[in-house]
Protein backbone atom coordinates (compact mmCIF):
# COMPACT_ATOMS: atom_id res chain seq x y z
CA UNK A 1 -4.01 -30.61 8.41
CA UNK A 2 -2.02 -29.65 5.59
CA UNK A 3 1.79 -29.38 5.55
CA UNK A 4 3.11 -26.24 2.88
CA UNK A 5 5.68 -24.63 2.18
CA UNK A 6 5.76 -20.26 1.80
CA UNK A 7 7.23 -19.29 -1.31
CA UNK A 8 6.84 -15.18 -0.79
CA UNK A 9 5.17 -12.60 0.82
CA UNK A 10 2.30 -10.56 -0.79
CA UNK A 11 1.91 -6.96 -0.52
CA UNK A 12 -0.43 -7.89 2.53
CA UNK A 13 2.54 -9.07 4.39
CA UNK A 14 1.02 -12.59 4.51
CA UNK A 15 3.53 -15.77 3.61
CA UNK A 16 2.11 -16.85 0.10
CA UNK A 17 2.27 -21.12 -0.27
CA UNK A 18 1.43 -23.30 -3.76
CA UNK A 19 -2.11 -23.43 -4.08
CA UNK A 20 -1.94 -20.51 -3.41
CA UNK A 21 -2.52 -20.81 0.73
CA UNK A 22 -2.09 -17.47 2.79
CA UNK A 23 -0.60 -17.51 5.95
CA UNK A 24 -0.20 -15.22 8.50
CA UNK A 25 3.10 -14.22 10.46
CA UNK A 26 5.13 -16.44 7.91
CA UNK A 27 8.35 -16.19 6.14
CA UNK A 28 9.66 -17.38 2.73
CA UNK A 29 11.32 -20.67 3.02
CA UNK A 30 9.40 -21.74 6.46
CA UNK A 31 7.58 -24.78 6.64
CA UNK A 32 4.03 -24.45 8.47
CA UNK A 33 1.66 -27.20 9.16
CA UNK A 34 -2.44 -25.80 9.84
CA UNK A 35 -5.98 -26.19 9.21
CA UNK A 36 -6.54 -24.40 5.52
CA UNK A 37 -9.83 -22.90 5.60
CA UNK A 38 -10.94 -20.99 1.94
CA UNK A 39 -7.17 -20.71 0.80
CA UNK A 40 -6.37 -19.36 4.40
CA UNK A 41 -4.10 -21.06 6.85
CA UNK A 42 -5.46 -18.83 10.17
CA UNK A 43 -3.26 -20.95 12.98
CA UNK A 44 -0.05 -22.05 11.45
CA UNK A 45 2.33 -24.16 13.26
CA UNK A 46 5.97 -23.01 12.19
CA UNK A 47 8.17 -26.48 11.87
CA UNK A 48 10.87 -25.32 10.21
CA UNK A 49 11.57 -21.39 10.87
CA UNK A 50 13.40 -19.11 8.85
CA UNK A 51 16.98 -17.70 10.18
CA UNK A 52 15.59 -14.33 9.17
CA UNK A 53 12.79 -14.84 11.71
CA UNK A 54 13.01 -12.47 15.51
CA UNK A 55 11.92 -12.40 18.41
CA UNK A 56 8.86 -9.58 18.26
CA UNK A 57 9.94 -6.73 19.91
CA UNK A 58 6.27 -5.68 21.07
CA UNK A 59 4.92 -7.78 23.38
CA UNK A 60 0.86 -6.61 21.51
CA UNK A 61 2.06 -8.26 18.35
CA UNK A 62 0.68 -11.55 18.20
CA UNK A 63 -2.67 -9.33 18.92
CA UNK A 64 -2.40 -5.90 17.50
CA UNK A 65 -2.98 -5.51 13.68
CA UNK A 66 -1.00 -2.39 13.90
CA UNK A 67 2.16 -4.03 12.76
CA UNK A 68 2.11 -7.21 10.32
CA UNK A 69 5.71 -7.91 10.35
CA UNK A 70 7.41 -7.80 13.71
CA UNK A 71 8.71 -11.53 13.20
CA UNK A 72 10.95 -10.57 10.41
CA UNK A 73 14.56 -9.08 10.88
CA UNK A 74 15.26 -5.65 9.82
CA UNK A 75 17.71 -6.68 7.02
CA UNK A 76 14.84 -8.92 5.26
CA UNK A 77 12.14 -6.12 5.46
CA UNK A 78 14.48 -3.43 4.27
CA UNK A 79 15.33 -6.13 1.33
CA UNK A 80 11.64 -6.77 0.99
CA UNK A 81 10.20 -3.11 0.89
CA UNK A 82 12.65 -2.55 -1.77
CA UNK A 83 12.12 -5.44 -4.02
CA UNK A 84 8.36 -4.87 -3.49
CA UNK A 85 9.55 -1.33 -5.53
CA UNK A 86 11.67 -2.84 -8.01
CA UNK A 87 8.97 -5.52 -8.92
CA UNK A 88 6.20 -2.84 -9.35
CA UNK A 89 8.82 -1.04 -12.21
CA UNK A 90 9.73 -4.21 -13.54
CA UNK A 91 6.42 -4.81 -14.31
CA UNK A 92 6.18 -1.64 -15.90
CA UNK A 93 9.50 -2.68 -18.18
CA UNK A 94 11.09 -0.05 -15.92
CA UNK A 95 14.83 -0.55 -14.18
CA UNK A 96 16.87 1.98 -11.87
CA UNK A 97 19.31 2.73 -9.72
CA UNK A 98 18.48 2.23 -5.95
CA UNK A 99 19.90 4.15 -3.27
CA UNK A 100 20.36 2.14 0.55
CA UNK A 101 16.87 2.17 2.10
CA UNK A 102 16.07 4.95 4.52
CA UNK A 103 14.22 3.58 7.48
CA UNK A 104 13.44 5.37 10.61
CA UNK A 105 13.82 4.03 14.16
CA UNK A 106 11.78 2.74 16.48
CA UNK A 107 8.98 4.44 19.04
CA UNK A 108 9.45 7.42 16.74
CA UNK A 109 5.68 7.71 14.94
CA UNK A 110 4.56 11.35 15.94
CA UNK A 111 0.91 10.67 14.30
CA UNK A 112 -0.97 7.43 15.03
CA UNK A 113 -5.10 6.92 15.54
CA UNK A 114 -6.13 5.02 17.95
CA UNK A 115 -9.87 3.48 17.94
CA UNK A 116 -11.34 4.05 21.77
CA UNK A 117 -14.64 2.67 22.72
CA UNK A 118 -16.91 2.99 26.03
CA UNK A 119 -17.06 -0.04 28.38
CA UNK A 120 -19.13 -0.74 31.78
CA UNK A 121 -15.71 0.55 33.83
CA UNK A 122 -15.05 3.17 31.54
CA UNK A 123 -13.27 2.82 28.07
CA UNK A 124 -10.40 0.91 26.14
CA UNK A 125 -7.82 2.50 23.42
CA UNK A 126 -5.73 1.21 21.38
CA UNK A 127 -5.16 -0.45 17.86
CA UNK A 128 -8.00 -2.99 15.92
CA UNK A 129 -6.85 -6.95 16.15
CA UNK A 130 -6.11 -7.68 12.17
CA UNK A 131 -9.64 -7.98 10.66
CA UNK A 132 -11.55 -7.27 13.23
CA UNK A 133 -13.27 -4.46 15.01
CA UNK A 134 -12.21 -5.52 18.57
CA UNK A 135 -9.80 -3.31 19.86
CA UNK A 136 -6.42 -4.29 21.75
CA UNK A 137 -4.54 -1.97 24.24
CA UNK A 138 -1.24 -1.19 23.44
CA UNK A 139 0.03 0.60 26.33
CA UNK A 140 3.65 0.58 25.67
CA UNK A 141 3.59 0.44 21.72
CA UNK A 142 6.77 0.46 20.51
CA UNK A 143 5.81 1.86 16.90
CA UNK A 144 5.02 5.08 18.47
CA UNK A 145 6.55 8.36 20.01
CA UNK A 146 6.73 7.49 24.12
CA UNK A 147 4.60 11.10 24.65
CA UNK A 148 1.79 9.45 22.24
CA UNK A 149 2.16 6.15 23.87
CA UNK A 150 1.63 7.34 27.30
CA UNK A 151 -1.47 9.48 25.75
CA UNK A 152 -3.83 6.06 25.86
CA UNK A 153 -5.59 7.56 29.36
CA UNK A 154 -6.38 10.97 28.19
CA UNK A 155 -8.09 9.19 24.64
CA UNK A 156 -9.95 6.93 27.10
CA UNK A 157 -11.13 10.30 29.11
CA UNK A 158 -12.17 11.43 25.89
CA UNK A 159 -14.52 8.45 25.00
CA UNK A 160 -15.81 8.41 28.34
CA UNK A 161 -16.84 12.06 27.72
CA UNK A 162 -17.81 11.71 24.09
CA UNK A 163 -18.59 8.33 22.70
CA UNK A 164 -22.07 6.73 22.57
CA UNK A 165 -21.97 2.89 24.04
CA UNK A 166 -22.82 1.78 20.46
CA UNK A 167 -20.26 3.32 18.64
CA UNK A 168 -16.25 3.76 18.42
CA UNK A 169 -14.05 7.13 18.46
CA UNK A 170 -11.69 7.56 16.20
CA UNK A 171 -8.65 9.80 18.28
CA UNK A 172 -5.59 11.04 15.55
CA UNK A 173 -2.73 12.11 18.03
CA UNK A 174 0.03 14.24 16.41
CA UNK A 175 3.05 15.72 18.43
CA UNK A 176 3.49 19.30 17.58
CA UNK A 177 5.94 21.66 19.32
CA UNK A 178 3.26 23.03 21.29
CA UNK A 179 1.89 19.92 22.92
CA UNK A 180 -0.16 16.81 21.51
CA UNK A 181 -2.95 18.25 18.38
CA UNK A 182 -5.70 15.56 19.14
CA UNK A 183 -8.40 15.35 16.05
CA UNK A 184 -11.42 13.23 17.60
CA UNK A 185 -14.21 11.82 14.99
CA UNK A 186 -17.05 10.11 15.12
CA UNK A 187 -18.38 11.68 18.60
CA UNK A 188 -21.38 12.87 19.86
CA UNK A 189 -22.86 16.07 18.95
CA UNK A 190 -20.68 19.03 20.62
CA UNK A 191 -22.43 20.67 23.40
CA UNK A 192 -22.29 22.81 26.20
CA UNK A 193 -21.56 19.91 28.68
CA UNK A 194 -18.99 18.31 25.95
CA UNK A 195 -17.14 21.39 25.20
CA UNK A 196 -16.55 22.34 29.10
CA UNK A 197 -15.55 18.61 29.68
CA UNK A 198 -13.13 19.20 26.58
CA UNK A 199 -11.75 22.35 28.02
CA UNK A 200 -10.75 20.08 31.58
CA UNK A 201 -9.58 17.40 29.94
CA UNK A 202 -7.28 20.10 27.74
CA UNK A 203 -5.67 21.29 30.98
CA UNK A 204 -5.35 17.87 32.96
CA UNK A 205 -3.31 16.59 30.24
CA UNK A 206 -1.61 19.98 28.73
CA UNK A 207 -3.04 19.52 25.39
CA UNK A 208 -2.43 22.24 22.56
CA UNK A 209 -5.55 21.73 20.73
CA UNK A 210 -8.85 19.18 20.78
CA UNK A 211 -10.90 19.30 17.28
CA UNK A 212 -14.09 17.72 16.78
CA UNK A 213 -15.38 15.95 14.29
CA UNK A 214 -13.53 18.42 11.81
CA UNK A 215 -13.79 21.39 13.98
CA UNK A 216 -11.38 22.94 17.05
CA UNK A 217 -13.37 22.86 20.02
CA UNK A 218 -10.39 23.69 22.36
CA UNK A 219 -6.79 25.48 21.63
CA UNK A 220 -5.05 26.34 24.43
CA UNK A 221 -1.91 26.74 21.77
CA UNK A 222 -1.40 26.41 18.44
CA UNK A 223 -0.01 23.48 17.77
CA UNK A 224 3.23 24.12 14.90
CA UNK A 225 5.06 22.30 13.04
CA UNK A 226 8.38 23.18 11.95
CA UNK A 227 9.06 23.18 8.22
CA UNK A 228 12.51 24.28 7.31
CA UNK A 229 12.43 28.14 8.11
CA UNK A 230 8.79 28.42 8.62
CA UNK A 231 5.98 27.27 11.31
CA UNK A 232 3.17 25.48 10.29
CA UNK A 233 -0.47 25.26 11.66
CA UNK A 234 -2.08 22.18 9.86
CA UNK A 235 -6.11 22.41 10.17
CA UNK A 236 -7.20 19.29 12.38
CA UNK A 237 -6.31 16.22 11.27
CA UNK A 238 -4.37 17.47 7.58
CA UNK A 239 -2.16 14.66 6.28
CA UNK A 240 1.29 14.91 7.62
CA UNK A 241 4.44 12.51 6.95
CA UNK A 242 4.72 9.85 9.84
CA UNK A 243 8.13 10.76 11.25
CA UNK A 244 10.10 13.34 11.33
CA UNK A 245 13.36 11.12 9.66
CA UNK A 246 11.17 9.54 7.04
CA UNK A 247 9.97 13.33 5.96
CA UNK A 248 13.87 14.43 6.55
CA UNK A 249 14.69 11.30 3.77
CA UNK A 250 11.77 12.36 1.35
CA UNK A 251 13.10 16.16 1.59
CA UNK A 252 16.41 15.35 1.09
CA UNK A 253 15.50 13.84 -1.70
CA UNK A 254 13.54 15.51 -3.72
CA UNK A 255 16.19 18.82 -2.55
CA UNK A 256 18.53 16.51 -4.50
CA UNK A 257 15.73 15.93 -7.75
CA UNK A 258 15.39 19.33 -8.12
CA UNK A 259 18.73 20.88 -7.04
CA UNK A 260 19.67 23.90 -8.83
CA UNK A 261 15.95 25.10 -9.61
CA UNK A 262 14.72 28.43 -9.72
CA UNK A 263 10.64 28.10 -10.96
CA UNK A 264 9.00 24.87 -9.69
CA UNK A 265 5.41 23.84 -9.58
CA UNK A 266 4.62 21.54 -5.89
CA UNK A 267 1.70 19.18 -7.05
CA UNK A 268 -0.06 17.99 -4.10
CA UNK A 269 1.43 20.13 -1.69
CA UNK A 270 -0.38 19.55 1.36
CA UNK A 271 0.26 22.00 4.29
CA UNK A 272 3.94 22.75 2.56
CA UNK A 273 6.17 19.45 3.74
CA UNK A 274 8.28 20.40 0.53
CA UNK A 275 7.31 23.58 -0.79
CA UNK A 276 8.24 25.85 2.08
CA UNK A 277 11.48 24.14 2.60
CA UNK A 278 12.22 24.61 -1.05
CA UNK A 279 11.06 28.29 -1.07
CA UNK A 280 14.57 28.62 0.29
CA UNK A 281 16.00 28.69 -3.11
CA UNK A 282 13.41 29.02 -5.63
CA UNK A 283 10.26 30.21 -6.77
CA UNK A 284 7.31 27.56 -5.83
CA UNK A 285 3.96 27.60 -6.70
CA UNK A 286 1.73 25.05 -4.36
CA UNK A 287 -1.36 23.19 -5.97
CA UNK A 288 -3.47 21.44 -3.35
CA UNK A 289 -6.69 20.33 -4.14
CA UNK A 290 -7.88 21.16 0.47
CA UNK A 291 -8.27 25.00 0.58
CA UNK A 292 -7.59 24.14 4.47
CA UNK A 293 -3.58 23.03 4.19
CA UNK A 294 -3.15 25.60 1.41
CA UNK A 295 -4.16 28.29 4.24
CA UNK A 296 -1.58 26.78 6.64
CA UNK A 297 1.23 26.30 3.91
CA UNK A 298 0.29 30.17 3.16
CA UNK A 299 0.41 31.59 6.70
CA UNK A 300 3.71 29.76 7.54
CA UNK A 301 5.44 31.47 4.35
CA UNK A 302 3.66 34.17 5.94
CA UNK A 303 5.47 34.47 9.44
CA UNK A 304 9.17 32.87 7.82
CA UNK A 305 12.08 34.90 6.60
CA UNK A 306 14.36 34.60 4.03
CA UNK A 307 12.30 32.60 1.30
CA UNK A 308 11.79 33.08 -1.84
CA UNK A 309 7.98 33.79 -3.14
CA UNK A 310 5.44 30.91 -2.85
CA UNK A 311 2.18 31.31 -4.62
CA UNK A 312 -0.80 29.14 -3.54
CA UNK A 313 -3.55 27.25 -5.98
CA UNK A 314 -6.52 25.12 -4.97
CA UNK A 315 -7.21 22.93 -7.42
CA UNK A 316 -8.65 19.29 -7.68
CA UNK A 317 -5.74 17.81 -9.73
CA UNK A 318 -7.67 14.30 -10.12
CA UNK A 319 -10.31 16.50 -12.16
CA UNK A 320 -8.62 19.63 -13.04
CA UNK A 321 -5.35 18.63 -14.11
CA UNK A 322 -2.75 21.62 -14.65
CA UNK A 323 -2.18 21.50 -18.21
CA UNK A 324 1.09 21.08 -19.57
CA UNK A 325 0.93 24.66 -21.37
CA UNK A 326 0.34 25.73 -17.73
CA UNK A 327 3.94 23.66 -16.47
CA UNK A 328 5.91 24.66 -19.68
CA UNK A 329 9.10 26.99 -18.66
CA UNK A 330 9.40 25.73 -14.87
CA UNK A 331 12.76 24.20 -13.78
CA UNK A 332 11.35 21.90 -12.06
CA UNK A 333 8.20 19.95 -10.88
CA UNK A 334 7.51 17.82 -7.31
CA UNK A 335 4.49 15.93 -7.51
CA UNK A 336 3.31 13.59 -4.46
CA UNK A 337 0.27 11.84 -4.89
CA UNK A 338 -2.11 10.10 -2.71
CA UNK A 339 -1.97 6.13 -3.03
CA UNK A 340 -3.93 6.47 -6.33
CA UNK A 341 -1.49 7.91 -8.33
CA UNK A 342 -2.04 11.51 -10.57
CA UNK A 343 -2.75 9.79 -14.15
CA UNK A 344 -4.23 12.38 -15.44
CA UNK A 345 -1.74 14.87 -14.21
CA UNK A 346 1.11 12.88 -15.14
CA UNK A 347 -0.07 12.49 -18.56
CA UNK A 348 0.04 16.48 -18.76
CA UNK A 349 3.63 16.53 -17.12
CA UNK A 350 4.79 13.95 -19.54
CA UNK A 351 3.92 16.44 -22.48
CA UNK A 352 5.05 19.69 -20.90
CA UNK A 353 8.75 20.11 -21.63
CA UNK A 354 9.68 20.46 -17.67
CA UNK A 355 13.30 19.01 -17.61
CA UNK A 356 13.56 17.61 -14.15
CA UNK A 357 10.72 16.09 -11.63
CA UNK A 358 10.58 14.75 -8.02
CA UNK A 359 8.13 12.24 -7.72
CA UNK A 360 7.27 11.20 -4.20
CA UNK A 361 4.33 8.25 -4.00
CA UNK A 362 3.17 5.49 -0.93
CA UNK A 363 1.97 3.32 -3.44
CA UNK A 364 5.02 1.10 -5.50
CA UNK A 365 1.97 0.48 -8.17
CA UNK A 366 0.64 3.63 -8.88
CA UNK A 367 4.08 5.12 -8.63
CA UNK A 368 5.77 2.62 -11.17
CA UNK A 369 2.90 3.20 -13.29
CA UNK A 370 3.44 7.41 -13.37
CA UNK A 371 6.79 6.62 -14.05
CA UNK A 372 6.21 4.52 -17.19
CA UNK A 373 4.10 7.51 -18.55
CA UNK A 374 6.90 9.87 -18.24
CA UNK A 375 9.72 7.46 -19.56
CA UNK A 376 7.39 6.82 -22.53
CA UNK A 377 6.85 10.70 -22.98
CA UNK A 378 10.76 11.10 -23.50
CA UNK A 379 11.96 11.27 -19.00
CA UNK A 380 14.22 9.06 -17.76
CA UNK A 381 14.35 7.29 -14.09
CA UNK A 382 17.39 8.21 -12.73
CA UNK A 383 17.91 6.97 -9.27
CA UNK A 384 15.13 5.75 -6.51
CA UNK A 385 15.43 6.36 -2.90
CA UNK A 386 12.90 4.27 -0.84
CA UNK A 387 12.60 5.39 2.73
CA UNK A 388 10.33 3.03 5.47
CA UNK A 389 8.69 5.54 7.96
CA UNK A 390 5.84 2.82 9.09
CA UNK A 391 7.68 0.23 10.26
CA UNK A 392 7.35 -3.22 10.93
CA UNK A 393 4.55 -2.81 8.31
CA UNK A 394 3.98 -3.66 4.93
CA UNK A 395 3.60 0.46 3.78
CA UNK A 396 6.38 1.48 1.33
CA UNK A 397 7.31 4.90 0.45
CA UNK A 398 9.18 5.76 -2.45
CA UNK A 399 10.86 9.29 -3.88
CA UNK A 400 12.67 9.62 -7.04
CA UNK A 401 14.28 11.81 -9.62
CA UNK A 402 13.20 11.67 -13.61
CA UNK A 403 15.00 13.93 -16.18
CA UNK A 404 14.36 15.10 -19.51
CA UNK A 405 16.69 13.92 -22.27
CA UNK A 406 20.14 13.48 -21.15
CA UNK A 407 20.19 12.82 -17.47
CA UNK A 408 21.91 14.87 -14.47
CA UNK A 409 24.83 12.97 -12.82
């Protein structure tokens, strides 16, 4: 047994001790006393807790690995998940300004996956134990949206109907104003005996739309989201922001990066989460590297009034960077990246003259790294805004405003 003291969190949400020793469901400052097996303490004892340690408010959390930090108040996570952003640009050499955290509420996720597996009585949803493949029903999560929450039985139907006794389902629920989009994966072949069970299981639970391993199998109605001014069909299972007031906080701002704009280039773009709201003042051309959410973003401008014109552009921007002759004499650029950053993109963007850019990233390290390529091309970080739409976890999202030579107050 070995008595240690945690010093910090890593970016895993595990307590950090001298040696180093990593231990779960720890705090800075506690004192834990365990078994260390391979630099891991697995079963800490807490002796001395930390006054910033709570109550979990999910009675799964000891066994879900769905949230990693339920044990910590509010006020040290929200201080965490920004210094976890303000360490990444420090070690870039990078400072800025920080506006108050934007974090969104409880039991308001409108997107989660659960893993669902066949069992001798039928089948089991819910979230994977942390590091593991055994799976842990969470029947009144309190990360999610009550209507996905109370979903669990119809993703169990589904396994029951679709799953082979070896393997898992993989069941994406998203609330859409039509009714719950449900993009299964990982299922047995669709046939005529799986598509008619589909089709009941559609209408026992009122379900807009069931997709199958990439393809609708069943829409009853098509399941839209509302971006600004215009409705939007993602294809099944498109990449969509986690909550509606952690995309509200990223819109509002990069509205605010790029105010006063009239020509601006969305990098990224998805199925429109900020081009089609910005269409309502300006001129935006979408580059998205899935011909899929460029179709949706291109049918919702489609069916809206009263935006501006949005041209659409699929393009792998990992490959096929738009050059920065291509970006020169635009107002404005928004570019949000998957986790691995847009290097090569960024190093066009740092050469092509565009005066203002909204950069939106999940990843503090990639992100602070983009930045440093644009402050060393001549930009300058003006302010960052980091909003927490997966909480209780150790995910960070991040949005913030660079300028070209002087900056805008």
């Amino acid at each position: 047994m070995e008595r240690v003291t945690i010093e910090r969190l890593g970016h895993q949400g595990d307590g950090i001790a001298p040696g180093p020793i990593y231990v779960p469901a720890t705090l800075p400052g506690e004192v834990v006393l365990g078994d260390v097996e391979g630099g891991v303490m697995p079963t800490p004892r807490i002796e001395t807790p930390s006054s910033d340690r709570v109550r979990p408010p999910c009675r799964h959390a000891k066994s879900c690995g769905g949230c990693q930090l339920q044990h910590a108040s509010d006020g040290f996570l929200a201080d965490w998940k920004v210094g976890v952003v303000r360490q990444s640009l420090k070690a870039q050499g990078l400072e800025a300004d920080f506006r108050p955290i934007q974090t969104s509420p409880a039991q308001t996720r409108r997107r989660a996956t659960f893993s669902v597996r066949r069992t001798k009585k039928g089948a089991l949803a819910g979230f994977h134990m942390k590091a593991s493949d055994v799976i842990v029903a969470v029947p009144d999560c309190q990360l999610v949206h009550p209507e996905i929450a109370a979903a669990l039985p119809m993703v169990e139907a589904l396994a029951v109907l679709g799953a082979s006794r070896k393997g898992a389902l993989s069941v994406l629920l998203t609330r859409s104003l039509d009714g719950l989009d449900v993009a299964v994966t990982g299922g047995k072949p669709l046939d005529t005996a799986l598509y008619a069970g589909l089709a009941d299981t559609a209408r026992q639970y009122d379900l807009a739309r069931i997709s199958w391993d990439g393809e609708p199998a069943i829409t009853r109605r098509a399941p839209h989201l509302r971006m600004s001014g215009a409705l939007v069909t993602p294809p099944p299972g498109a990449f969509l922001q986690a909550t509606p007031e952690g995309e509200a906080a990223l819109r509002s701002a990069v509205h605010e990066a790029v105010s006063g704009a009239g020509r601006m280039a969305d990098l990224f773009a998805g199925c429109g989460t900020f081009a089609l709201p910005l269409a309502q003042g300006a001129r935006v051309h979408a580059v998205e590297g899935d011909g899929a959410m460029l179709e949706a973003l291109a049918q919702g401008h489609r069916t809206a009034t009263g935006l501006k014109p949005v041209t659409t552009e699929t393009r792998d921007l990992f490959r096929n960077p738009l050059l920065a002759s291509e970006l020169s004499g635009l107002d404005a650029v928004v570019i949000d990246p998957p986790r691995a950053g847009a290097e090569a993109q960024v190093a066009q963007l740092g050469q092509s003259g565009v005066p203002r850019i909204a950069h939106v990233s999940c990843n503090p390290v990639t992100f602070a790294r983009d930045c440093a390529t644009l402050v060393a091309a001549g930009y300058r970080l003006d302010w960052v805004q980091v909003v927490d739409q997966f909480r209780w976890s150790t995910h960070v999202e991040v949005a913030a405003q660079l300028t070209l030579g002087t900056p805008t107050k």
